[in-house]
PDB file of N, CA and C in Angstrom:
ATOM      1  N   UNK A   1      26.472 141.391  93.195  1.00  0.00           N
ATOM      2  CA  UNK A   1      26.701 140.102  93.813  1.00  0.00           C
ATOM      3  C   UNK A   1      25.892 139.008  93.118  1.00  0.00           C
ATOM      4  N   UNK A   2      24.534 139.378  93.002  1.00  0.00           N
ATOM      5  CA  UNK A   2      23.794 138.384  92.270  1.00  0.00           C
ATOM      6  C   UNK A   2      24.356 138.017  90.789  1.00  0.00           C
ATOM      7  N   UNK A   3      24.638 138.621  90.225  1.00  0.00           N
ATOM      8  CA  UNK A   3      25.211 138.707  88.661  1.00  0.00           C
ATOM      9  C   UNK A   3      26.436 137.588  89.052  1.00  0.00           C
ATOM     10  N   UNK A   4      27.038 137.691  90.060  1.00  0.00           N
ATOM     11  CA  UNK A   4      28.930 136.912  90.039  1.00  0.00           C
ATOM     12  C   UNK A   4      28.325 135.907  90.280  1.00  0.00           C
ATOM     13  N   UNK A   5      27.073 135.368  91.316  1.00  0.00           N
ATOM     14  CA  UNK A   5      26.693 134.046  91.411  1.00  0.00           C
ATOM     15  C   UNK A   5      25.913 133.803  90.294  1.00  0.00           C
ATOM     16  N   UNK A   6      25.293 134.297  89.989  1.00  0.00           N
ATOM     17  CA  UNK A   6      24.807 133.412  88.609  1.00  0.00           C
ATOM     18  C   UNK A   6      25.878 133.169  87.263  1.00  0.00           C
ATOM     19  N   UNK A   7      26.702 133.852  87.493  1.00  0.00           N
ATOM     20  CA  UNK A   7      27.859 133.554  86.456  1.00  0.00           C
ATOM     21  C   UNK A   7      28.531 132.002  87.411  1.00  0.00           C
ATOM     22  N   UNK A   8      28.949 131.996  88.032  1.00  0.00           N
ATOM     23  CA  UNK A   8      29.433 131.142  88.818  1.00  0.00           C
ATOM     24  C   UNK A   8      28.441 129.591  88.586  1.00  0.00           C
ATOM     25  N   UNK A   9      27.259 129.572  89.210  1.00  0.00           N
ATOM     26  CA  UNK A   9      26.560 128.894  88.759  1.00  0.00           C
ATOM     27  C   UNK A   9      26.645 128.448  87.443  1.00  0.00           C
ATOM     28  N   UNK A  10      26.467 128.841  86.624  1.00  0.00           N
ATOM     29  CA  UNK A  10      26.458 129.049  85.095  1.00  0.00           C
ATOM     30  C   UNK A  10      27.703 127.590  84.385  1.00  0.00           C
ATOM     31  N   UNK A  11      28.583 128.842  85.137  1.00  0.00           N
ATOM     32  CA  UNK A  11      30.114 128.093  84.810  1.00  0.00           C
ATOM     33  C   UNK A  11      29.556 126.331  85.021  1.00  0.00           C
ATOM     34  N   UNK A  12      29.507 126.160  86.234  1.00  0.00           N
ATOM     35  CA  UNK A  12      29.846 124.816  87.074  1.00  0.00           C
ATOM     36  C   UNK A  12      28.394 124.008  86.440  1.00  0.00           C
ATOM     37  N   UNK A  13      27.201 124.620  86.007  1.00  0.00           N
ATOM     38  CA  UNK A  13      26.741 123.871  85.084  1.00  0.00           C
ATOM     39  C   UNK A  13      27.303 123.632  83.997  1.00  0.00           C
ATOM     40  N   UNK A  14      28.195 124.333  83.597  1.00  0.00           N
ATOM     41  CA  UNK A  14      28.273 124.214  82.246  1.00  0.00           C
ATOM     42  C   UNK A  14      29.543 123.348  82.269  1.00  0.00           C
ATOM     43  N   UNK A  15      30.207 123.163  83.034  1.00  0.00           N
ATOM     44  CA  UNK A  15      31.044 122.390  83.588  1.00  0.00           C
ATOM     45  C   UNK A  15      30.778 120.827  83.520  1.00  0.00           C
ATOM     46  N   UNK A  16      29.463 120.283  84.395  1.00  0.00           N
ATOM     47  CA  UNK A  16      28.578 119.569  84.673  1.00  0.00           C
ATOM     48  C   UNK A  16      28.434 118.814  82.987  1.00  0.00           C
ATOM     49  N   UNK A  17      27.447 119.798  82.567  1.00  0.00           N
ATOM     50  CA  UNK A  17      27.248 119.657  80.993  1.00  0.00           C
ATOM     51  C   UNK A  17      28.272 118.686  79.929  1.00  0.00           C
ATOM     52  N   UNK A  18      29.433 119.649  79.725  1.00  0.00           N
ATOM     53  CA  UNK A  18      30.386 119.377  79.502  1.00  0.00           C
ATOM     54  C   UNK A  18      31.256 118.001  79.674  1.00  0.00           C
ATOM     55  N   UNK A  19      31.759 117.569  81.220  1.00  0.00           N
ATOM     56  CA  UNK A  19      31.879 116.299  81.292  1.00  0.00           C
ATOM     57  C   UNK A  19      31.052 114.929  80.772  1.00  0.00           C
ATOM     58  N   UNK A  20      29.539 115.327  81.335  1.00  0.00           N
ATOM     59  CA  UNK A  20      28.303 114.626  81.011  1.00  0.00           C
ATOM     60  C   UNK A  20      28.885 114.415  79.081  1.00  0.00           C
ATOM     61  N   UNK A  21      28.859 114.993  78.559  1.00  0.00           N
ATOM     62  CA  UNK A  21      29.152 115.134  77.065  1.00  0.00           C
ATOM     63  C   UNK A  21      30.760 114.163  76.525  1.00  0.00           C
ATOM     64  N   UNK A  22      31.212 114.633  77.452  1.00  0.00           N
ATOM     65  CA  UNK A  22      32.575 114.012  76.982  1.00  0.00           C
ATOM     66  C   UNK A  22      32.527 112.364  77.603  1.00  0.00           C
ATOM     67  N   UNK A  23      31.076 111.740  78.630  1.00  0.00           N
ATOM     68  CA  UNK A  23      31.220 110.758  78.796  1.00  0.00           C
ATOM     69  C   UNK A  23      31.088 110.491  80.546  1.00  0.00           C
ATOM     70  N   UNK A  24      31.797 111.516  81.113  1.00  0.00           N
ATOM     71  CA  UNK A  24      32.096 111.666  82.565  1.00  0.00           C
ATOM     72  C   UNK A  24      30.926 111.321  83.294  1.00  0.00           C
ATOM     73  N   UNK A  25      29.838 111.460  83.060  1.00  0.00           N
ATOM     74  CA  UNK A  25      28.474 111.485  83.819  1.00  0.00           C
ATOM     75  C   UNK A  25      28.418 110.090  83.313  1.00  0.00           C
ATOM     76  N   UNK A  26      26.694 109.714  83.696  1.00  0.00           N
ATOM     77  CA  UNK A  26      26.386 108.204  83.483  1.00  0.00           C
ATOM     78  C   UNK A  26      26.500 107.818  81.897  1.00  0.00           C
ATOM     79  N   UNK A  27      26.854 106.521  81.647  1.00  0.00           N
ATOM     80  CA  UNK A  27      26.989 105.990  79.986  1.00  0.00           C
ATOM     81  C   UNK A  27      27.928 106.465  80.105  1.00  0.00           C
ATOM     82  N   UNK A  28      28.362 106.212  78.748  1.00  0.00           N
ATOM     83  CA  UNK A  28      29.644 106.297  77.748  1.00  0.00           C
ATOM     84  C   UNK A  28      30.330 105.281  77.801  1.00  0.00           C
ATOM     85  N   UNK A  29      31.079 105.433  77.065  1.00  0.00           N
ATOM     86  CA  UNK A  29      32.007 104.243  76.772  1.00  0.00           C
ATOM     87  C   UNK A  29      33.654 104.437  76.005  1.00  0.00           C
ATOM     88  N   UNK A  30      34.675 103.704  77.236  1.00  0.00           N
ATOM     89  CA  UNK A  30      35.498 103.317  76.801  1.00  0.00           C
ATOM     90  C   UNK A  30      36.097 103.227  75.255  1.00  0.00           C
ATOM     91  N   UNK A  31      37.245 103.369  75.051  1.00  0.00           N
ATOM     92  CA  UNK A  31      37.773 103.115  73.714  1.00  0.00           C
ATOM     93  C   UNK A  31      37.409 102.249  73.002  1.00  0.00           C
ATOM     94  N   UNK A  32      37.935 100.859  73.463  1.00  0.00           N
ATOM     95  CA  UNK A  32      37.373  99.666  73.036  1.00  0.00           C
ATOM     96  C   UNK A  32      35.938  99.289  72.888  1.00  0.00           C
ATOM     97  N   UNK A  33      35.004 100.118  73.243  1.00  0.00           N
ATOM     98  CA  UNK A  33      33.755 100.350  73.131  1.00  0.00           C
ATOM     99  C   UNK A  33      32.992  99.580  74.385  1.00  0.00           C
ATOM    100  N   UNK A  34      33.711  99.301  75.471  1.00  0.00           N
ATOM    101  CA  UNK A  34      33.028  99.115  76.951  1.00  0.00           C
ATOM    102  C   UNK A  34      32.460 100.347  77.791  1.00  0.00           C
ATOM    103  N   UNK A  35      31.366  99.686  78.535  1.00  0.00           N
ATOM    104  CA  UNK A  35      30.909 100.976  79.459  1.00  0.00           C
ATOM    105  C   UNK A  35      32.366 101.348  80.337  1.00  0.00           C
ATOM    106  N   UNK A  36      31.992 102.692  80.481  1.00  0.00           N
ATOM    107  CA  UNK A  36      33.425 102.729  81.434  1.00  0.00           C
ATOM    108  C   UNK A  36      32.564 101.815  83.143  1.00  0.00           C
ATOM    109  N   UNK A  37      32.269 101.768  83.451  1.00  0.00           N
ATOM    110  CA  UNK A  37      31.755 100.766  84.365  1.00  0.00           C
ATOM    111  C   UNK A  37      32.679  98.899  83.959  1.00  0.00           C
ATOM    112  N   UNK A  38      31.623  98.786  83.104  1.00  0.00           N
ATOM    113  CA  UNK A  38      32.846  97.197  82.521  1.00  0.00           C
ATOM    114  C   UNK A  38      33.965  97.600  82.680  1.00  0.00           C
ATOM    115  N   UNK A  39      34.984  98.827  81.527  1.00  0.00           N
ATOM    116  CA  UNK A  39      36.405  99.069  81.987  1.00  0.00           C
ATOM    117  C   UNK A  39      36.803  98.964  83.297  1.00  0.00           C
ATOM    118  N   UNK A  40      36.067  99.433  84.197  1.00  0.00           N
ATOM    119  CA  UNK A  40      36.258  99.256  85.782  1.00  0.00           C
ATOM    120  C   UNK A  40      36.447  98.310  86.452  1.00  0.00           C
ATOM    121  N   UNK A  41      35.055  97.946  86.259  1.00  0.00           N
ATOM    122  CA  UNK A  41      35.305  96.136  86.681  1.00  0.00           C
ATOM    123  C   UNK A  41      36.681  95.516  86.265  1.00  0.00           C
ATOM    124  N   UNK A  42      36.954  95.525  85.116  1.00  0.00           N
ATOM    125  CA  UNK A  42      37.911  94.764  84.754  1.00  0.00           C
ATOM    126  C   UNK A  42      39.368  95.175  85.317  1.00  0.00           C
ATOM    127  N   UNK A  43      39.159  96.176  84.988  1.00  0.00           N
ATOM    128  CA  UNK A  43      41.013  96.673  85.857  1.00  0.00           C
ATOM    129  C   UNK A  43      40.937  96.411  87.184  1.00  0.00           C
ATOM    130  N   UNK A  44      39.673  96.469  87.803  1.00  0.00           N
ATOM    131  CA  UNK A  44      40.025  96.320  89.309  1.00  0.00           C
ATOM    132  C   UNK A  44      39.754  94.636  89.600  1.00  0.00           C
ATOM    133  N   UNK A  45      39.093  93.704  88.880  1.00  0.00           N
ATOM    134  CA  UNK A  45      39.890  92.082  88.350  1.00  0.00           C
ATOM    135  C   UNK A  45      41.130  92.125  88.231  1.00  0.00           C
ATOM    136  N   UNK A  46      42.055  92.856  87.267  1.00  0.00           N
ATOM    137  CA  UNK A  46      43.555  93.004  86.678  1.00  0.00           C
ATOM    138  C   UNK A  46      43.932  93.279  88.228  1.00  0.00           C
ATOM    139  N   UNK A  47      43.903  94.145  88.704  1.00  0.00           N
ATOM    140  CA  UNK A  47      44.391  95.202  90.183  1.00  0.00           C
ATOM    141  C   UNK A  47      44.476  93.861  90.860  1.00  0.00           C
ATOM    142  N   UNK A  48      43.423  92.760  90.785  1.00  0.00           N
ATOM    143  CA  UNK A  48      43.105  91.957  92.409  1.00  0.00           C
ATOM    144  C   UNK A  48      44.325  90.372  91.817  1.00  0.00           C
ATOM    145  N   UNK A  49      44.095  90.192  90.456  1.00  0.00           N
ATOM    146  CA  UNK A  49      44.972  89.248  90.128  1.00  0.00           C
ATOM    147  C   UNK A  49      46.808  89.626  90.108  1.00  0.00           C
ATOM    148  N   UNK A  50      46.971  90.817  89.656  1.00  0.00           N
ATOM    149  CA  UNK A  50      48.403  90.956  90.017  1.00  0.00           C
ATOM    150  C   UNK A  50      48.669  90.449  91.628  1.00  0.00           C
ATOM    151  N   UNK A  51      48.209  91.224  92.753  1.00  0.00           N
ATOM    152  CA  UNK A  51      48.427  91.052  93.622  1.00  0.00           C
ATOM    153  C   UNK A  51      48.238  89.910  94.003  1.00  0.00           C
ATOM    154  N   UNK A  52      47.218  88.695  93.553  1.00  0.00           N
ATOM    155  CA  UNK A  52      47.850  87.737  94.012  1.00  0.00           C
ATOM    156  C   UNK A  52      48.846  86.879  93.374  1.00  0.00           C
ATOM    157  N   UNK A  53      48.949  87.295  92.012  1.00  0.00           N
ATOM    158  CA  UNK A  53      50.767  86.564  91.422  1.00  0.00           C
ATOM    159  C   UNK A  53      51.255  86.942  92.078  1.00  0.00           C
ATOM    160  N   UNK A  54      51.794  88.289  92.828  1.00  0.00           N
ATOM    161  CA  UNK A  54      52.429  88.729  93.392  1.00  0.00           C
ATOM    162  C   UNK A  54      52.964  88.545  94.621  1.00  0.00           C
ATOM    163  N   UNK A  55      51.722  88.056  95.390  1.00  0.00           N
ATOM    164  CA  UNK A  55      51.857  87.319  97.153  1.00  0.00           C
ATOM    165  C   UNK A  55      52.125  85.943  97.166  1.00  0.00           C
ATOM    166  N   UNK A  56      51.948  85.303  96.327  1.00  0.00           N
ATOM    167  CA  UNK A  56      52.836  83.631  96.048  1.00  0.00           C
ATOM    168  C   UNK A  56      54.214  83.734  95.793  1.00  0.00           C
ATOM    169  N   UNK A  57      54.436  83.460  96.859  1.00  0.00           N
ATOM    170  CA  UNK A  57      56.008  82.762  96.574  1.00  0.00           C
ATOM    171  C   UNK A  57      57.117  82.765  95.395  1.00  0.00           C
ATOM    172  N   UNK A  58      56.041  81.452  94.871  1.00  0.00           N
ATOM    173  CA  UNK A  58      56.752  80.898  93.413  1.00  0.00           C
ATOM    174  C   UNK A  58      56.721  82.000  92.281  1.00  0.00           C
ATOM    175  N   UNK A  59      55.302  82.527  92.375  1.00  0.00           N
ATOM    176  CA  UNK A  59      55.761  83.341  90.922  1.00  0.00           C
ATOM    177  C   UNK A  59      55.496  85.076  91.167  1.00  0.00           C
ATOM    178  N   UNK A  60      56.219  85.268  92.464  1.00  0.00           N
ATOM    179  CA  UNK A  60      56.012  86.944  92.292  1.00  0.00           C
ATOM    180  C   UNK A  60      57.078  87.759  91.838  1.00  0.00           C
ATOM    181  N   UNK A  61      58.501  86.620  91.361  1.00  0.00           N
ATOM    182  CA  UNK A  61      59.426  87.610  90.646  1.00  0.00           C
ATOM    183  C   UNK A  61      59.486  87.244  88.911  1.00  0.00           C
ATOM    184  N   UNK A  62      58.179  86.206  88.776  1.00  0.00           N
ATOM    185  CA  UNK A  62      58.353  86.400  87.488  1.00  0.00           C
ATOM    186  C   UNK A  62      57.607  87.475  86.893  1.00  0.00           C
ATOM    187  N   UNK A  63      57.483  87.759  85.285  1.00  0.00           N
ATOM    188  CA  UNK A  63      57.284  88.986  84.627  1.00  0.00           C
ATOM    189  C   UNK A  63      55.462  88.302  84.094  1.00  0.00           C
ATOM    190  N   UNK A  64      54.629  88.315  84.410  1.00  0.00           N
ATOM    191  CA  UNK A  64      53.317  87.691  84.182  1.00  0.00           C
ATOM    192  C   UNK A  64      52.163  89.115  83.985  1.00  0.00           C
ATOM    193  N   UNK A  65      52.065  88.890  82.406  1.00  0.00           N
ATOM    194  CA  UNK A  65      51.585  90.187  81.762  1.00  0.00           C
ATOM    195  C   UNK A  65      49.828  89.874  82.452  1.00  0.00           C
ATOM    196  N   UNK A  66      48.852  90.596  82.928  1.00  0.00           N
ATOM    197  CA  UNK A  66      47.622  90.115  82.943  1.00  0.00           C
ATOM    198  C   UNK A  66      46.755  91.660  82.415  1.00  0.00           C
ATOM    199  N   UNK A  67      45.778  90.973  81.632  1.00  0.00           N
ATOM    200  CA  UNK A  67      44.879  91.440  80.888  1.00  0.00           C
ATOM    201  C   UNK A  67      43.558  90.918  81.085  1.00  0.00           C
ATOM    202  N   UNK A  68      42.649  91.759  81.069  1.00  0.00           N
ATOM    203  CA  UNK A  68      41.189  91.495  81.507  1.00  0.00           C
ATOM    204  C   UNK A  68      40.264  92.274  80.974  1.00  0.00           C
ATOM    205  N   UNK A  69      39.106  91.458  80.604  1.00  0.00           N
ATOM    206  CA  UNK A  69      38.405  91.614  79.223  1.00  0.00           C
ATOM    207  C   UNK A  69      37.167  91.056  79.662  1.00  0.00           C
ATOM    208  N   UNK A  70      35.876  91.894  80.142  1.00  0.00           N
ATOM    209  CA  UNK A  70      34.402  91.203  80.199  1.00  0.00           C
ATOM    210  C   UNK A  70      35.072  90.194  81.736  1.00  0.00           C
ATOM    211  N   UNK A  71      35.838  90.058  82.363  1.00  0.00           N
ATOM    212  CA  UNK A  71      35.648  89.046  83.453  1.00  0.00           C
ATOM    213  C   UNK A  71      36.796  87.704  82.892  1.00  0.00           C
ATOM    214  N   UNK A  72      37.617  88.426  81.524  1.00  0.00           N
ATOM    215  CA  UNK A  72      37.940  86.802  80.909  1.00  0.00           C
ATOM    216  C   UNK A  72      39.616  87.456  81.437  1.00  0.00           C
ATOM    217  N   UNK A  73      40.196  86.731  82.077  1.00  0.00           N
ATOM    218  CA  UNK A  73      41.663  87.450  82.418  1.00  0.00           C
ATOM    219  C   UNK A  73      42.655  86.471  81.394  1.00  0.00           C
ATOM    220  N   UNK A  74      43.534  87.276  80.674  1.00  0.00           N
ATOM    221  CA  UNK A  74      44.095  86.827  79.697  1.00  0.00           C
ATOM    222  C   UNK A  74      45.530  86.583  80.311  1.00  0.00           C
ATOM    223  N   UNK A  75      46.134  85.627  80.518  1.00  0.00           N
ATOM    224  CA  UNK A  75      47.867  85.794  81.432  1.00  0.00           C
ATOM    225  C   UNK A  75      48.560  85.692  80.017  1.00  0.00           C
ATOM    226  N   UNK A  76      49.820  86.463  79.982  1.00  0.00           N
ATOM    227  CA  UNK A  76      50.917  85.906  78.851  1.00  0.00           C
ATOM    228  C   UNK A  76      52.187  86.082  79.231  1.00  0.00           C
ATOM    229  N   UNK A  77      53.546  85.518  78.734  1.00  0.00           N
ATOM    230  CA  UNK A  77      54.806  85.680  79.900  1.00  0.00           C
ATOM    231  C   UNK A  77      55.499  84.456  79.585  1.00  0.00           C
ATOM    232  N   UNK A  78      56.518  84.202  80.554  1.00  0.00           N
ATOM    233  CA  UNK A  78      57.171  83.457  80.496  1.00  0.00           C
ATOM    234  C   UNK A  78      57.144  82.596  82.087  1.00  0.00           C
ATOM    235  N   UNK A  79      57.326  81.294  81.967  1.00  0.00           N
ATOM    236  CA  UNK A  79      57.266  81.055  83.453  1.00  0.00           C
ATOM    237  C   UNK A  79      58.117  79.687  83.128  1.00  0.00           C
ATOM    238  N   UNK A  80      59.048  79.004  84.244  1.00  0.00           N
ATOM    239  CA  UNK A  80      59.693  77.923  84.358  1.00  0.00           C
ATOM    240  C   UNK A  80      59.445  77.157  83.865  1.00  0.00           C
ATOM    241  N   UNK A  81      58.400  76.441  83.673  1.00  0.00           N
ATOM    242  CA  UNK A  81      57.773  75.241  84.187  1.00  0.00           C
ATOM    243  C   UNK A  81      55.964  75.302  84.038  1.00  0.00           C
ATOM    244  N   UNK A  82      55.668  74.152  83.609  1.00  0.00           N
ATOM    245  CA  UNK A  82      53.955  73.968  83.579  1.00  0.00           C
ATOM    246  C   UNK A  82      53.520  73.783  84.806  1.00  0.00           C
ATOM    247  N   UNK A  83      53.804  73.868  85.739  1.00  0.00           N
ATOM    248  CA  UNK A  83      53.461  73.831  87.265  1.00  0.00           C
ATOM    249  C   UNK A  83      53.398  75.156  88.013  1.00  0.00           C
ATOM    250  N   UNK A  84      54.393  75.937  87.044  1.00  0.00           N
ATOM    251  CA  UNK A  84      54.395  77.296  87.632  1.00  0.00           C
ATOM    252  C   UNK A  84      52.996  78.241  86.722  1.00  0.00           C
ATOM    253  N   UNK A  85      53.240  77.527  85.737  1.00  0.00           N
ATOM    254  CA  UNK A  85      52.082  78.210  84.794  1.00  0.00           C
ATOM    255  C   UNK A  85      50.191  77.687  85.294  1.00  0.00           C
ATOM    256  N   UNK A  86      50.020  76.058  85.539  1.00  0.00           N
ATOM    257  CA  UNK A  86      49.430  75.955  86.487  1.00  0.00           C
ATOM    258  C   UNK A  86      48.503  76.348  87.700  1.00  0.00           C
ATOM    259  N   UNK A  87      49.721  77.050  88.441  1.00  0.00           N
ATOM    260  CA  UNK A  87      49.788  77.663  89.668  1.00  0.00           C
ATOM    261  C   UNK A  87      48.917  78.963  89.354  1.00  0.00           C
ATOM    262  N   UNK A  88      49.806  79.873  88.390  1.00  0.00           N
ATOM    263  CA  UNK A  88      49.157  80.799  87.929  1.00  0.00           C
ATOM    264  C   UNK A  88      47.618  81.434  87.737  1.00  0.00           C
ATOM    265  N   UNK A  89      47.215  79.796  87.075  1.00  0.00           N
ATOM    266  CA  UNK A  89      45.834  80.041  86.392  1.00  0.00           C
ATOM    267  C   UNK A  89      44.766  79.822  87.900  1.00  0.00           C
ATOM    268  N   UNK A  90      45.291  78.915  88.768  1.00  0.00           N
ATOM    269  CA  UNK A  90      44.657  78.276  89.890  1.00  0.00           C
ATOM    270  C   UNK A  90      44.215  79.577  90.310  1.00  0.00           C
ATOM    271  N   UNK A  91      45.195  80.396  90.778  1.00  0.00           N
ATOM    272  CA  UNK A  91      45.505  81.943  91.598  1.00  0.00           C
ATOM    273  C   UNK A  91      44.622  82.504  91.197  1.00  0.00           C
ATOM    274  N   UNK A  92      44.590  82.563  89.762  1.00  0.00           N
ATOM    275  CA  UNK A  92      43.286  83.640  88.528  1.00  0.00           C
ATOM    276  C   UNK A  92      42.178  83.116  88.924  1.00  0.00           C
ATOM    277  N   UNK A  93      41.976  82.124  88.768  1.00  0.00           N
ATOM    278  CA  UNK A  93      40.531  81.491  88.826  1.00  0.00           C
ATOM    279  C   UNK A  93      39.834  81.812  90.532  1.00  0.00           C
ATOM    280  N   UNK A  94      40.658  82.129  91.467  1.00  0.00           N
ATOM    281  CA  UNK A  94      39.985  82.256  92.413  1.00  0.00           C
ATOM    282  C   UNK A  94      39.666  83.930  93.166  1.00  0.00           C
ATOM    283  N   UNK A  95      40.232  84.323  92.262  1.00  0.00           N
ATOM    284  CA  UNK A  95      40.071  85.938  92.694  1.00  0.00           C
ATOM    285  C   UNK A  95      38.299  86.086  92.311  1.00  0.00           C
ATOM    286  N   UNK A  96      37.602  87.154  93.070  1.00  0.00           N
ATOM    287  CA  UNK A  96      36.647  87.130  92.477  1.00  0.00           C
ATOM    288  C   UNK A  96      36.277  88.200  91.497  1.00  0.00           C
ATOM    289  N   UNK A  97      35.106  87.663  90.860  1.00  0.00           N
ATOM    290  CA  UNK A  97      34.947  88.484  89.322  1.00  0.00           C
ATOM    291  C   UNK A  97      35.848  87.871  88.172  1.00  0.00           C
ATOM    292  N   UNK A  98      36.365  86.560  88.390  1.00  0.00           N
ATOM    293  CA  UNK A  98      37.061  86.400  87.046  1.00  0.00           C
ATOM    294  C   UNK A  98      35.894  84.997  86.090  1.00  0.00           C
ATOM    295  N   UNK A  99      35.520  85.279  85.179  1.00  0.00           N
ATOM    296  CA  UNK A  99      34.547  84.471  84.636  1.00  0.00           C
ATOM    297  C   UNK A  99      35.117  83.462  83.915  1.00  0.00           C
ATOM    298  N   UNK A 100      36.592  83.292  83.697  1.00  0.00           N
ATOM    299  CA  UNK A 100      37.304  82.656  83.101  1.00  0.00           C
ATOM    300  C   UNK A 100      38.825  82.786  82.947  1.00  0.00           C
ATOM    301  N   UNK A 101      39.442  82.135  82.644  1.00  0.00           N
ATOM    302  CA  UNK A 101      41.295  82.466  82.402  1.00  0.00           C
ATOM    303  C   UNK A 101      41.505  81.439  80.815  1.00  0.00           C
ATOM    304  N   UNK A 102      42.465  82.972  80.019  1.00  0.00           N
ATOM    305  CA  UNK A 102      42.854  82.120  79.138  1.00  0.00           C
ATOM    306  C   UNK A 102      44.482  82.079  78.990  1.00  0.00           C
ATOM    307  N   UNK A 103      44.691  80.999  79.338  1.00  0.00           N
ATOM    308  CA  UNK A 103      46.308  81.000  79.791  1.00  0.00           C
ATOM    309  C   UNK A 103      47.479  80.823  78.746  1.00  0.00           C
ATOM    310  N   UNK A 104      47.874  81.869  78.072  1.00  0.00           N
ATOM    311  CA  UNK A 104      48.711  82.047  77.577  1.00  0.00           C
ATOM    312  C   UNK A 104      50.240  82.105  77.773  1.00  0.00           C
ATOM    313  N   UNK A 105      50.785  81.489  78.875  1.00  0.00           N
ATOM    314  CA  UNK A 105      51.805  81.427  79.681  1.00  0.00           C
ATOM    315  C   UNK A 105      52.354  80.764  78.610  1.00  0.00           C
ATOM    316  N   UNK A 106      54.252  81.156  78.064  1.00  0.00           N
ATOM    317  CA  UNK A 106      54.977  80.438  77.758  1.00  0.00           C
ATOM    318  C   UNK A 106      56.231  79.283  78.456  1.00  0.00           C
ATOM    319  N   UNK A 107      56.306  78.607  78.232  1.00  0.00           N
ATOM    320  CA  UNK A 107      56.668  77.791  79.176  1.00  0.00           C
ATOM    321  C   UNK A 107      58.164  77.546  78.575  1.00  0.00           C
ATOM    322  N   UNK A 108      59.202  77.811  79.818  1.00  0.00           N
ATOM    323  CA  UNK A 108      60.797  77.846  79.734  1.00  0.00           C
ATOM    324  C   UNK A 108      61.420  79.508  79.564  1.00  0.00           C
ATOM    325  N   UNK A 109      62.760  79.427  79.279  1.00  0.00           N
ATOM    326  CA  UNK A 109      63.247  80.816  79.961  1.00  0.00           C
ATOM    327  C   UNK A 109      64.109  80.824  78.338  1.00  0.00           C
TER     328      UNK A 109
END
């Protein structure tokens, strides 16, 4: 019995180990060379700004690409009108965690 738990043990350290190595534990970093922490932050910025393009009215059936980078949310797309594009950035700017918007919206169809 003692022998199967210390194998067992063993394993799930080595398990432990393992992730820790590939990044899983504290540190590491992302592709782009962000902590996966920053990566986090940022998608869950991306996560909070879709949803609110999404709950406005005016622009939740347009196609509004968003990208987020350090806190900087990048919009690109197509939208009606400079009022709709506008609108857009207003929306970005007030979610929190966004340190900036760089609005790349194309304007007309």
């Amino acid at each position: 019995m003692r022998i199967v738990m210390a194998a067992v043990v063993l394993m799930l350290l080595g398990g432990c180990a393992t992730g820790t190595m590939m990044g899983a534990g504290q540190g590491g970093q992302a592709a782009d060379g962000r902590s996966y922490e920053a990566a986090r932050a940022d998608n869950v910025i991306s996560a909070a700004v879709d949803r609110a393009l999404v709950h406005d009215r005016a622009l939740r059936a347009l196609a509004i690409h968003v990208q987020t980078y350090d806190g900087i949310v990048t919009l690109s797309g197509q939208v009606d009108d400079a009022a709709m594009a506008r609108r857009a950035e207003q929306l970005v700017r007030q979610v929190n965690g966004v340190r900036g918007v760089d609005n790349q919206l194309q304007i007309g169809r």
